[in-house]
C-alpha atoms as a PDB file:
ATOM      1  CA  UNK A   1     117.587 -42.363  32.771  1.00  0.00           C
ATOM      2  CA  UNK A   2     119.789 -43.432  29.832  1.00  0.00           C
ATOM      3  CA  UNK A   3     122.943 -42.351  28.503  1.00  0.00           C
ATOM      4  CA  UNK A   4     124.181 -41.172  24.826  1.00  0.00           C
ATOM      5  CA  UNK A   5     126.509 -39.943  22.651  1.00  0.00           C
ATOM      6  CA  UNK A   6     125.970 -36.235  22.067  1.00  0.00           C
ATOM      7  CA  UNK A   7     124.961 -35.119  18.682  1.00  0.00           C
ATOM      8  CA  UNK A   8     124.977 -31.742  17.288  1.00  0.00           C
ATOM      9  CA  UNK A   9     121.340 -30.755  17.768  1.00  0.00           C
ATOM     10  CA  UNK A  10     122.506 -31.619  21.760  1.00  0.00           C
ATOM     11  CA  UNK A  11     124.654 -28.085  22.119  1.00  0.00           C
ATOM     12  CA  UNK A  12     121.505 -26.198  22.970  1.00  0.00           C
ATOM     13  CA  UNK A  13     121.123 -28.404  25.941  1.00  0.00           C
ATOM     14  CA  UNK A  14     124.644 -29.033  27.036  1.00  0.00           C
ATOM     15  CA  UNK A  15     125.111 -25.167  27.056  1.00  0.00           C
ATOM     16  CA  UNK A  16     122.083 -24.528  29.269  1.00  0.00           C
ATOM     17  CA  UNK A  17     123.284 -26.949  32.011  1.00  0.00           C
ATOM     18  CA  UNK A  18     126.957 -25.730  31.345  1.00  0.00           C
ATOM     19  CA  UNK A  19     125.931 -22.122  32.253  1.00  0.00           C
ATOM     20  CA  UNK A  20     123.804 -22.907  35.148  1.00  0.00           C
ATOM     21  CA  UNK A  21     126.962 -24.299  36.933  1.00  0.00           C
ATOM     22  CA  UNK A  22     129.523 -21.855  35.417  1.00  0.00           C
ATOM     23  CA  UNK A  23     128.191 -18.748  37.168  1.00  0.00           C
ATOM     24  CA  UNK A  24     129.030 -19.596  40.857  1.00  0.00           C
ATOM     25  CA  UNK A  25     132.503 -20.798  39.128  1.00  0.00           C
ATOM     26  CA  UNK A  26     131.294 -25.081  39.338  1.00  0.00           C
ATOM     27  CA  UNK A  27     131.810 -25.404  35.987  1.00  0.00           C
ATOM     28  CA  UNK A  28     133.924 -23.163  33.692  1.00  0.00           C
ATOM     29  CA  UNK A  29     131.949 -21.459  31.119  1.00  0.00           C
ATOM     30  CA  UNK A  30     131.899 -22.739  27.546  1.00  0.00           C
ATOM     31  CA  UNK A  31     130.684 -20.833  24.660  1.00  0.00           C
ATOM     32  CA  UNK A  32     127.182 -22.458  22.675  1.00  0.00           C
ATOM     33  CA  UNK A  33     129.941 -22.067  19.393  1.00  0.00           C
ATOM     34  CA  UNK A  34     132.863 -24.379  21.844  1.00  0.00           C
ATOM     35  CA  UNK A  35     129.898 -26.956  22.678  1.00  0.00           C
ATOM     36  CA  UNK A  36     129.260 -27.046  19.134  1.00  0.00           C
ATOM     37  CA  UNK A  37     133.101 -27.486  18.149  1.00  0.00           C
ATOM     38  CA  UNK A  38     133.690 -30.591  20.659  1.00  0.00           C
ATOM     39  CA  UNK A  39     130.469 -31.916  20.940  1.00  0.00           C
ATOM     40  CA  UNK A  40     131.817 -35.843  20.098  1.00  0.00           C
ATOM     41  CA  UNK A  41     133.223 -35.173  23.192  1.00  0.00           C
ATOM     42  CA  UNK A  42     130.528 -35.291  25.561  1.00  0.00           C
ATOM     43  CA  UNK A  43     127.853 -37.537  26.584  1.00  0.00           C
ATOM     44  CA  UNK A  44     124.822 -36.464  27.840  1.00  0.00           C
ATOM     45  CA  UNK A  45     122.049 -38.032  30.220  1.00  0.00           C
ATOM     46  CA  UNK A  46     118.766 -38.231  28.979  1.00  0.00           C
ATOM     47  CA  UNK A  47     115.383 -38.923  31.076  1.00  0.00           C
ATOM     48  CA  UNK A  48     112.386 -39.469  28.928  1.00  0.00           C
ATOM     49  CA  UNK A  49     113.892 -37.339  26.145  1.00  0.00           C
ATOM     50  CA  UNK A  50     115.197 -34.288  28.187  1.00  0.00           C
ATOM     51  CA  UNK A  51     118.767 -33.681  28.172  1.00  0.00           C
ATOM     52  CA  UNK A  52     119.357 -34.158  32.314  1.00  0.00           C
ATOM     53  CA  UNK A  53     122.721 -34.402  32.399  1.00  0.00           C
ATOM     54  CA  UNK A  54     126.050 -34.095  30.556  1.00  0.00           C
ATOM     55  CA  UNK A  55     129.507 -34.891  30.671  1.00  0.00           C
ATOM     56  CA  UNK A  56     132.437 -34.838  28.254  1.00  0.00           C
ATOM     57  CA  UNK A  57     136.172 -36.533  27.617  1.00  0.00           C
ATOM     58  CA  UNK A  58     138.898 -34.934  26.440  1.00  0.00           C
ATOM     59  CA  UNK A  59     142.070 -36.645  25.121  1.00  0.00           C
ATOM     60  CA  UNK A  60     144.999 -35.351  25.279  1.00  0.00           C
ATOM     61  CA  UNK A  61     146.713 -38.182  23.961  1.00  0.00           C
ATOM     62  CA  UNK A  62     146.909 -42.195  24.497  1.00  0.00           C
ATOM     63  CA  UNK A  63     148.330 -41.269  27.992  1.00  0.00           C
ATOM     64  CA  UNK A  64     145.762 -39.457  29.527  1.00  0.00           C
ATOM     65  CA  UNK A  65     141.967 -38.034  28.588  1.00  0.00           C
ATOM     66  CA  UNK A  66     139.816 -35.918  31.109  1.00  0.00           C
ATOM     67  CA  UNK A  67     136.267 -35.932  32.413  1.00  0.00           C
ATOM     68  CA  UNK A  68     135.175 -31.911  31.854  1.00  0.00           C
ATOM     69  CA  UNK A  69     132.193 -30.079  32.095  1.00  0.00           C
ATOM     70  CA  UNK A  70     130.163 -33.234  34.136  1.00  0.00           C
ATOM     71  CA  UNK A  71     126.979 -32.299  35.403  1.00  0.00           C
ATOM     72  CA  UNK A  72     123.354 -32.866  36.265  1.00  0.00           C
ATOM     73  CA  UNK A  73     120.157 -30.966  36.780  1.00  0.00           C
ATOM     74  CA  UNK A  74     119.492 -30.413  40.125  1.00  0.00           C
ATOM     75  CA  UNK A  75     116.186 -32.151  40.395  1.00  0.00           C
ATOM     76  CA  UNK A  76     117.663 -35.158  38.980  1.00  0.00           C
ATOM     77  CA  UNK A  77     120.641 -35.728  41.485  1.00  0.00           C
ATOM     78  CA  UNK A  78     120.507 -37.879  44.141  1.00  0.00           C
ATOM     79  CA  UNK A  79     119.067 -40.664  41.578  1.00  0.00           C
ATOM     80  CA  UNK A  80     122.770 -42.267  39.886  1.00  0.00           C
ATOM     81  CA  UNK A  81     122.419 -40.178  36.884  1.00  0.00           C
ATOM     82  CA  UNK A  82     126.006 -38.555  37.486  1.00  0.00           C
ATOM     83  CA  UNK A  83     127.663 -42.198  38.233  1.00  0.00           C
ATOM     84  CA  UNK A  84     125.902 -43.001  34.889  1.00  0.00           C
ATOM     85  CA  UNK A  85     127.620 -40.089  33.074  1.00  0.00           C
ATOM     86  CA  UNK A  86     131.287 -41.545  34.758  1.00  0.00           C
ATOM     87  CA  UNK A  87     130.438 -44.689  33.635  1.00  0.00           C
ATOM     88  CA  UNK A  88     129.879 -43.580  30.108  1.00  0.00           C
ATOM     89  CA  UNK A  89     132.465 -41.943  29.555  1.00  0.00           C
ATOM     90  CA  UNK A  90     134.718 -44.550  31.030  1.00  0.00           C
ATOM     91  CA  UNK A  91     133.803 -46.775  28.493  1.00  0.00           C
ATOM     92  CA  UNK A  92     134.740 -44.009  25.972  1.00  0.00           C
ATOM     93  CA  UNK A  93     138.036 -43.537  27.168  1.00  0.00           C
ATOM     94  CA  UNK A  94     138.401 -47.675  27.268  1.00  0.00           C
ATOM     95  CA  UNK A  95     137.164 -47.611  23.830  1.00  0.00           C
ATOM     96  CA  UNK A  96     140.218 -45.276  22.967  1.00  0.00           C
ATOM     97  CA  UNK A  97     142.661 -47.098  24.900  1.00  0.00           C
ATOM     98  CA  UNK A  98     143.296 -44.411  27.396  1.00  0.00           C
ATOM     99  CA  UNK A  99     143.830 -46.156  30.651  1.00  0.00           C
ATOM    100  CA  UNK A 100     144.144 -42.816  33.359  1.00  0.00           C
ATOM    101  CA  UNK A 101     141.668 -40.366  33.572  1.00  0.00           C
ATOM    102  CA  UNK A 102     141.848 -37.183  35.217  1.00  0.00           C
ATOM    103  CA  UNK A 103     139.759 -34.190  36.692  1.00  0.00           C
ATOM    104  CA  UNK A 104     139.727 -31.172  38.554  1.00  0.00           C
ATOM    105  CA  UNK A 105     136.775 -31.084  40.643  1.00  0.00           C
ATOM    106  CA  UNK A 106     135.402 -29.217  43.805  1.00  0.00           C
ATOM    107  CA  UNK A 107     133.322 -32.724  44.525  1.00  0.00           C
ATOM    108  CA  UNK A 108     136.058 -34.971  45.043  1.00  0.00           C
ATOM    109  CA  UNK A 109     133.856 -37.230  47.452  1.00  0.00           C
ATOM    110  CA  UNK A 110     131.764 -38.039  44.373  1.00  0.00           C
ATOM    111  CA  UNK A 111     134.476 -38.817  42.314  1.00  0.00           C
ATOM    112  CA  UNK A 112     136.276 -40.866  45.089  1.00  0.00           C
ATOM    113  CA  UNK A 113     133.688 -43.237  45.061  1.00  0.00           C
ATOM    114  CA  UNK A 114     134.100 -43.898  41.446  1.00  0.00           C
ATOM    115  CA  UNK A 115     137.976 -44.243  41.633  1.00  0.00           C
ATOM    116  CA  UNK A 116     139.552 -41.637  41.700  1.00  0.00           C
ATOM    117  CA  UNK A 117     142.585 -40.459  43.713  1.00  0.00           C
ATOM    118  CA  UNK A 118     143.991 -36.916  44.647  1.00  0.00           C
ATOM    119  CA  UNK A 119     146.728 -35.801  42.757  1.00  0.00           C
ATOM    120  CA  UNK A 120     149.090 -32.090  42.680  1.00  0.00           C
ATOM    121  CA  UNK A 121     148.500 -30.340  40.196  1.00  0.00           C
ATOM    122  CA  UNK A 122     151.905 -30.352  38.704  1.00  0.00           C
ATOM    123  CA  UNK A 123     151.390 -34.082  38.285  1.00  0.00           C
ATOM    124  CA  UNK A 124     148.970 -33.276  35.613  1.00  0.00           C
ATOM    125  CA  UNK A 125     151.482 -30.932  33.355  1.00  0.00           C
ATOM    126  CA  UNK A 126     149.344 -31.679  30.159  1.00  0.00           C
ATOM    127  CA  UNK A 127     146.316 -30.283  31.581  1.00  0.00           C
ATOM    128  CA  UNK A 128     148.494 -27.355  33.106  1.00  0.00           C
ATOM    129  CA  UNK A 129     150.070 -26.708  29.810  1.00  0.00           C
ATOM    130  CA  UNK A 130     146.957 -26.432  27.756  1.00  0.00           C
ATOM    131  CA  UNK A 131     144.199 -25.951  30.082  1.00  0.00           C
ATOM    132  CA  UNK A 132     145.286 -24.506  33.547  1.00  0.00           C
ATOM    133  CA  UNK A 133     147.765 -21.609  32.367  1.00  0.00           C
ATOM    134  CA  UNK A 134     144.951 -20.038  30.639  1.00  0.00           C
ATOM    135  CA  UNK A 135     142.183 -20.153  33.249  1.00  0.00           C
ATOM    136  CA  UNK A 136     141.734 -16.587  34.899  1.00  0.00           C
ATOM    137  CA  UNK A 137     141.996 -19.013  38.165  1.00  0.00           C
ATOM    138  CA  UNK A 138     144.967 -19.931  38.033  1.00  0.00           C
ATOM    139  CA  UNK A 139     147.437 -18.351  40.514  1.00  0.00           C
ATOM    140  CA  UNK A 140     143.520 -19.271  43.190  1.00  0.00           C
ATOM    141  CA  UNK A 141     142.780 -22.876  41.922  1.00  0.00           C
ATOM    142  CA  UNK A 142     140.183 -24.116  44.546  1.00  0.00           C
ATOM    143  CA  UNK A 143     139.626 -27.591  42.702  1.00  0.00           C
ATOM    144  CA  UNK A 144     141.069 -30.647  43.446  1.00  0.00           C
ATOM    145  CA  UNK A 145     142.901 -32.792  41.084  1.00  0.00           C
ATOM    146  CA  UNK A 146     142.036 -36.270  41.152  1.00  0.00           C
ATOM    147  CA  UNK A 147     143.054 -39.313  38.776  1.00  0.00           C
ATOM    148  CA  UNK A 148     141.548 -42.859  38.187  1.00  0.00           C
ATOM    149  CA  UNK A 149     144.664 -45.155  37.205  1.00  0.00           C
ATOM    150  CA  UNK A 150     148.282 -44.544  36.842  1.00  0.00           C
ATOM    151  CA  UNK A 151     149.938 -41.017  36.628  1.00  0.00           C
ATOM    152  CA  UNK A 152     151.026 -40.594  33.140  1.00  0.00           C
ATOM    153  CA  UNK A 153     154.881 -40.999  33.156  1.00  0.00           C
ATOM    154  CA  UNK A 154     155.248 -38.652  29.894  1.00  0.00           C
ATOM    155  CA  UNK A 155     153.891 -35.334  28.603  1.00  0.00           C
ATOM    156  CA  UNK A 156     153.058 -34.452  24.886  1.00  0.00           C
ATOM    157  CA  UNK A 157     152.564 -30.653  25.312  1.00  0.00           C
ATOM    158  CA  UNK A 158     155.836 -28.384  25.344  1.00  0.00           C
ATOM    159  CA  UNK A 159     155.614 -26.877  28.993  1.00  0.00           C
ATOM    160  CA  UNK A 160     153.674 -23.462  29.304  1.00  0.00           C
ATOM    161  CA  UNK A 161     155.126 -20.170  30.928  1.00  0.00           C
ATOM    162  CA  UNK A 162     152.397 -20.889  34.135  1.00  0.00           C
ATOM    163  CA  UNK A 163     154.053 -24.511  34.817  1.00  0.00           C
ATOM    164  CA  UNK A 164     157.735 -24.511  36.028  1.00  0.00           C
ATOM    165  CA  UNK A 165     158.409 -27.308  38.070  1.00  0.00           C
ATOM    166  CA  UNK A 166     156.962 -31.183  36.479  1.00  0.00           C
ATOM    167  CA  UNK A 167     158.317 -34.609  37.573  1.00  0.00           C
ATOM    168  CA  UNK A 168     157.383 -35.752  33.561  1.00  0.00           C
ATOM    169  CA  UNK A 169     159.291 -35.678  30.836  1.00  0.00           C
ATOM    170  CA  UNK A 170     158.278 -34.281  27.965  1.00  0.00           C
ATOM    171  CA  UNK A 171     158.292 -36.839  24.328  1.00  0.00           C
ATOM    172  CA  UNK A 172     157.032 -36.163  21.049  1.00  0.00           C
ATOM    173  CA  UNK A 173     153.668 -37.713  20.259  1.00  0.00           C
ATOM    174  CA  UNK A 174     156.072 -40.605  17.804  1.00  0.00           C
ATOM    175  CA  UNK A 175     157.830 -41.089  20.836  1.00  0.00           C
ATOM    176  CA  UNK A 176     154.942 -41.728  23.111  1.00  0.00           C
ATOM    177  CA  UNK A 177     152.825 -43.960  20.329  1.00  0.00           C
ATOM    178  CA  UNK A 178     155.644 -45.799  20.024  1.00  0.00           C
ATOM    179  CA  UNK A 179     156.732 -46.522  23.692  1.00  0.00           C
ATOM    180  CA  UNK A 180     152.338 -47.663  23.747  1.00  0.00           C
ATOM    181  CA  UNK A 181     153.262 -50.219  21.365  1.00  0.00           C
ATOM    182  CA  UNK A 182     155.765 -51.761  22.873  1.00  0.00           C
END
């Protein structure tokens, strides 16, 4: 088993192991068109040429990315493909100089062992602005929120309608590039 950066022809793939997991509500769904759309994002695992596994990171600034949409074939877990995948895309968000890492997760056992910590919600108000406020789940979120290195102390995203309450303050993206620089 090897990782890879995804490459267009991937989305087939990626979208078949997507919607395996996004009908019991594991994974929420993506469209093939999405896939297609973000597919720099992801990284998928490979085992003698057959896209296993897959797992993407999204950046929401130089604050704070997300693992999304991780997953592997069910014949193939067990084996360290999906530590593989975390490892991956650690190394993307290190190549980006992102330094915390979040996820919302039903498996937080797995991703405990590769770092991560439990977190509110509301401690996460970039991924609740964009993300969260949007998910038909919202108001019945059964995942957990976990993050792998410090809690981002600012927020680029105005605050949505859905999140009320957050410790952050929000900056302007200048503000935040700036305050990385110094």
């Amino acid at each position: 088993m090897r990782t890879r950066k995804a490459i267009l022809p991937d989305a087939k793939g990626i979208h078949e192991l997507i919607c395996a997991y996004s009908g019991d509500g594991t994974l929420l769904p993506r469209t093939l068109a999405e896939i297609c759309e973000n597919v720099r994002d992801f990284v998928v695992l490979e085992d003698e040429g057959r896209i296993i596994g897959c797992g993407a990171l999204h950046l929401y600034g130089i604050h704070l990315a997300e693992i999304r949409s991780i997953t592997v074939n069910p014949q193939y877990q067990g084996h360290g493909g999906g530590s593989k995948l975390v490892r991956a895309l650690f190394a993307e968000a290190k190549q980006q100089h992102v330094d915390s890492i979040c996820l919302f997760t039903r498996a937080p056992e797995f991703f405990a062992r590769q770092g991560f910590s439990v977190v509110r919600r509301d401690d996460l108000p970039d991924k609740v602005s964009k993300d969260c406020c949007v998910c038909p789940r919202y108001d019945r979120c059964d995942e957990v929120a976990m993050i792998r290195g410090e809690l981002p102390t600012v927020s680029i995203l105005p605050p949505s309608h859905a999140q009320t309450r957050a410790r952050n303050h929000f900056v302007s993206e200048a503000e935040l590039v700036s305050s990385s620089q110094s």
